[in-house]
PDB file of N, CA and C in Angstrom:
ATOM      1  N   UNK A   1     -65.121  48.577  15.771  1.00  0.00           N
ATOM      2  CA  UNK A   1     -66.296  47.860  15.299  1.00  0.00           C
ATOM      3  C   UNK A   1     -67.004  48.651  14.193  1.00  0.00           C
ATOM      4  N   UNK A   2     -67.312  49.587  13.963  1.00  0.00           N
ATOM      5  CA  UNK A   2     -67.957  50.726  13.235  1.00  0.00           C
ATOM      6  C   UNK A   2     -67.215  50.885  12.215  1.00  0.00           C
ATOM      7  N   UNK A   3     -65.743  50.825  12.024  1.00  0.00           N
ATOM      8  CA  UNK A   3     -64.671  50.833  10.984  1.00  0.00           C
ATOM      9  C   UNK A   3     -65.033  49.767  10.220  1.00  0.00           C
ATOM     10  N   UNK A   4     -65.516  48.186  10.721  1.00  0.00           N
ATOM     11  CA  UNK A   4     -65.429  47.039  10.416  1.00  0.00           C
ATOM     12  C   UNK A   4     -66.878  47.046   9.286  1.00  0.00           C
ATOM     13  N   UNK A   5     -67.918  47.473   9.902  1.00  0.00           N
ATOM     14  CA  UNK A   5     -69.039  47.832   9.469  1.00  0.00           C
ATOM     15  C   UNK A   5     -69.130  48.622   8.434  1.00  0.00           C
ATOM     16  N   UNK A   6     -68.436  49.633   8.568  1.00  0.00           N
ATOM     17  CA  UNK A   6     -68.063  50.626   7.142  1.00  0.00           C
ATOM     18  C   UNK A   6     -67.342  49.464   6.149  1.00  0.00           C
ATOM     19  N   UNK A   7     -66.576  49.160   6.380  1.00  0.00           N
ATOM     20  CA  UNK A   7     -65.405  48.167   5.857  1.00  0.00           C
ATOM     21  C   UNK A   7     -66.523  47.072   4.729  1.00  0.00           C
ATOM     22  N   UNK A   8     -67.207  46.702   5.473  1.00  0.00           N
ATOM     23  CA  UNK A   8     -68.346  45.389   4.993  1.00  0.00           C
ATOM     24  C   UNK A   8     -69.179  46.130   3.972  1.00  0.00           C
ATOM     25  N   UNK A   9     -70.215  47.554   4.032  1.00  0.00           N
ATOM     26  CA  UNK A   9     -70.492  47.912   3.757  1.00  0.00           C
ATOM     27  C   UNK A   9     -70.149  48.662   2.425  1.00  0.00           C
ATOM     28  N   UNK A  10     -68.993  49.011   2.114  1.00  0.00           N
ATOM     29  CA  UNK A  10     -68.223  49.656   0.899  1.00  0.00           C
ATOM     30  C   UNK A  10     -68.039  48.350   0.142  1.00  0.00           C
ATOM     31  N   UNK A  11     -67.181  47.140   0.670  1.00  0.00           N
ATOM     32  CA  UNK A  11     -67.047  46.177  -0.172  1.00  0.00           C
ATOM     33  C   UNK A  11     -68.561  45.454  -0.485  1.00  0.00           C
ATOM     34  N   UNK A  12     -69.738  45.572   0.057  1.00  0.00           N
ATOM     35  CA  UNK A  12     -70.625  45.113  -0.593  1.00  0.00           C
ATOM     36  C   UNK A  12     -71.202  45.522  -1.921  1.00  0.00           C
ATOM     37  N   UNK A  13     -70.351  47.174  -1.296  1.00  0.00           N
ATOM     38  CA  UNK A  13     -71.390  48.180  -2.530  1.00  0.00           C
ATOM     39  C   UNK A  13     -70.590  47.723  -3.758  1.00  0.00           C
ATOM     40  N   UNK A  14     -69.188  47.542  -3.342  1.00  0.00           N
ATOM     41  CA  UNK A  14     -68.659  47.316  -4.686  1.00  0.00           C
ATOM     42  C   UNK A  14     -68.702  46.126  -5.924  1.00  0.00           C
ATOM     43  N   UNK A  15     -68.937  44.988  -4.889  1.00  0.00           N
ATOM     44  CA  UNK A  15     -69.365  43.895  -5.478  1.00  0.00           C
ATOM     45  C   UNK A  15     -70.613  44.051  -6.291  1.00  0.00           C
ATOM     46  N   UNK A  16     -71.101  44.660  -5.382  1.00  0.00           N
ATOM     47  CA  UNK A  16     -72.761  44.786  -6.237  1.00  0.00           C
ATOM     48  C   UNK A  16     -72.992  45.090  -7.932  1.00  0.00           C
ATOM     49  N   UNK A  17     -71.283  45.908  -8.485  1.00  0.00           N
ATOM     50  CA  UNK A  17     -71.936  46.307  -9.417  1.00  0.00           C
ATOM     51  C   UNK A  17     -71.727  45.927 -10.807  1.00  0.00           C
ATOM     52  N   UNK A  18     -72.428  45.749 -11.614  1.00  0.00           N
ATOM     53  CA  UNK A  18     -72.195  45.050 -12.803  1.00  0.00           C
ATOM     54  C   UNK A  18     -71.222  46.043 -14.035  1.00  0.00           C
ATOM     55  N   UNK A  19     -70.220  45.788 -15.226  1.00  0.00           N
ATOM     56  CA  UNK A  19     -70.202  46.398 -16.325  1.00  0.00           C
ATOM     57  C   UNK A  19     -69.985  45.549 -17.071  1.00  0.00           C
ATOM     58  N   UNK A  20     -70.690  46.225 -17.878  1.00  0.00           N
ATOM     59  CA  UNK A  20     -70.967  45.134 -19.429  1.00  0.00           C
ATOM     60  C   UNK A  20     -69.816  46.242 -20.890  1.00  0.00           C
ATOM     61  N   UNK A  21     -69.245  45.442 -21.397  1.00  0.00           N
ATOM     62  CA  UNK A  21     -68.716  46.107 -22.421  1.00  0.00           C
ATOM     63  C   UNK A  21     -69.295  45.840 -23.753  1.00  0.00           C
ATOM     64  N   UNK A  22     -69.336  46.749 -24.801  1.00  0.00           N
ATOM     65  CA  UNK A  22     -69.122  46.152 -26.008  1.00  0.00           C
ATOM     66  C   UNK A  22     -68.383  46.640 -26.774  1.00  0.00           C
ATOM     67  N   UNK A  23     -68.081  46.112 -28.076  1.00  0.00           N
ATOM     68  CA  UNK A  23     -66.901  46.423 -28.911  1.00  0.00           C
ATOM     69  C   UNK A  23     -67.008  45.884 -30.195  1.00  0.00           C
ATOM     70  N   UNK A  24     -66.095  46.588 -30.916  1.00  0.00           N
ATOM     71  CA  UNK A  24     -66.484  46.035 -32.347  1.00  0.00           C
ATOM     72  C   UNK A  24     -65.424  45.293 -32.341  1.00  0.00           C
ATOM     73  N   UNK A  25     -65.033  43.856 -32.999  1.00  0.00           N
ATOM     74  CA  UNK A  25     -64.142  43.351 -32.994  1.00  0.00           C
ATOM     75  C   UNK A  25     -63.631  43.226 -34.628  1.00  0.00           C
ATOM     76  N   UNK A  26     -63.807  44.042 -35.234  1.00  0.00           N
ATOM     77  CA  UNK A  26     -63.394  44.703 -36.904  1.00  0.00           C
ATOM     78  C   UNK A  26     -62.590  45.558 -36.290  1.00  0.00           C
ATOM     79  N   UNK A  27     -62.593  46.228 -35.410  1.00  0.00           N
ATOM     80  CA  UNK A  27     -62.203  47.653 -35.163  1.00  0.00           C
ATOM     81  C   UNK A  27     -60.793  47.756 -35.626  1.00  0.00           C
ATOM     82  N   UNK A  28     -59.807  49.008 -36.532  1.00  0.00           N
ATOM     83  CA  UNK A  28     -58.761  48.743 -36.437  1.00  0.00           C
ATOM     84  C   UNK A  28     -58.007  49.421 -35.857  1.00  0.00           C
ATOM     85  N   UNK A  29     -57.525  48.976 -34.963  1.00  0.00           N
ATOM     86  CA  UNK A  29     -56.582  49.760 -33.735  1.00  0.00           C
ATOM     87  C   UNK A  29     -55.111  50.679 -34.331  1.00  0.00           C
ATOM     88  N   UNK A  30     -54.868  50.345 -35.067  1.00  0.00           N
ATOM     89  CA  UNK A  30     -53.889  51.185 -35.798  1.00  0.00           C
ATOM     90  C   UNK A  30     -53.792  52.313 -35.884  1.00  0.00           C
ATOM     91  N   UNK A  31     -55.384  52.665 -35.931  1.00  0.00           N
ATOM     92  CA  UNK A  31     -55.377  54.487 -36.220  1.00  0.00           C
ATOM     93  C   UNK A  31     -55.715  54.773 -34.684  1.00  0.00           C
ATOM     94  N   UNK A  32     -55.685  54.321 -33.802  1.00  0.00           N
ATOM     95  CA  UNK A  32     -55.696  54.775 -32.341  1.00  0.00           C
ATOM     96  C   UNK A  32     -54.179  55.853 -32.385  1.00  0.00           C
ATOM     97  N   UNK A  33     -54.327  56.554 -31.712  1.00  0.00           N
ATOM     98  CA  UNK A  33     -52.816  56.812 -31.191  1.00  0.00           C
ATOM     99  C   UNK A  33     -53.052  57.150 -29.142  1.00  0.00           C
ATOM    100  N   UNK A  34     -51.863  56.819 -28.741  1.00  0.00           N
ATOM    101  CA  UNK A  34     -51.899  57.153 -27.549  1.00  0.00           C
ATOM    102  C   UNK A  34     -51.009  58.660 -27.364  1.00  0.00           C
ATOM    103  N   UNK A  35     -51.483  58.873 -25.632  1.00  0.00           N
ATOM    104  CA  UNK A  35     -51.477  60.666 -25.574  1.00  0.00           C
ATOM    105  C   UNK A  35     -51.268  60.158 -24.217  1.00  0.00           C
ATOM    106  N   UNK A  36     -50.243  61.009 -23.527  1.00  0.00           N
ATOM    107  CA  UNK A  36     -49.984  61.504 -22.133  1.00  0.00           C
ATOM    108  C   UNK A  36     -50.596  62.975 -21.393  1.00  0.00           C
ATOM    109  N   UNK A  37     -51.207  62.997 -20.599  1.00  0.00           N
ATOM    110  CA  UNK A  37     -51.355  64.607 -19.610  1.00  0.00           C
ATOM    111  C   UNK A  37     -50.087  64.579 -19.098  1.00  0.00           C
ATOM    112  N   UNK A  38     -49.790  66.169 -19.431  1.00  0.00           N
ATOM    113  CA  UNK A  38     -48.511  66.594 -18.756  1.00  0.00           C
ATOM    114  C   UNK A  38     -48.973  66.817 -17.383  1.00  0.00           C
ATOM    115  N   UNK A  39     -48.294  66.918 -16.791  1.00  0.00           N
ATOM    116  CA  UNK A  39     -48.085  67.188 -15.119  1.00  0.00           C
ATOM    117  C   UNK A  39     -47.840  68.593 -15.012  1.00  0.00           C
ATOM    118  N   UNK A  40     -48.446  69.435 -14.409  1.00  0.00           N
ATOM    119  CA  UNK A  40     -48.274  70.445 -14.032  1.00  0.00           C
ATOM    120  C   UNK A  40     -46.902  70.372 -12.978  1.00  0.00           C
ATOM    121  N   UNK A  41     -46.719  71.908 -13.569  1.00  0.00           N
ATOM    122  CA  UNK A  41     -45.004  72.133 -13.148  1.00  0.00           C
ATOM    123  C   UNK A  41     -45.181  73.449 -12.057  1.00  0.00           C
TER     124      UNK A  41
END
């Protein structure tokens, strides 16, 4: 029962929360480049 309660409680918190984005939609993605983290060995 207490699991269930936690359970209710986390998914409320999560619902709760808002994000708003903004963005330029000129932007030109071209000069982005993408990048990986290596993994420690």
């Amino acid at each position: 029962m207490r699991l269930l309660i936690l359970s209710l409680l986390a998914a409320l918190g999560a619902l709760a929360q808002t994000v708003t984005v903004e963005f330029d939609p000129a932007a030109d993605f071209t000069k982005f480049k993408t990048f990986a983290i290596p993994t420690a060995s």
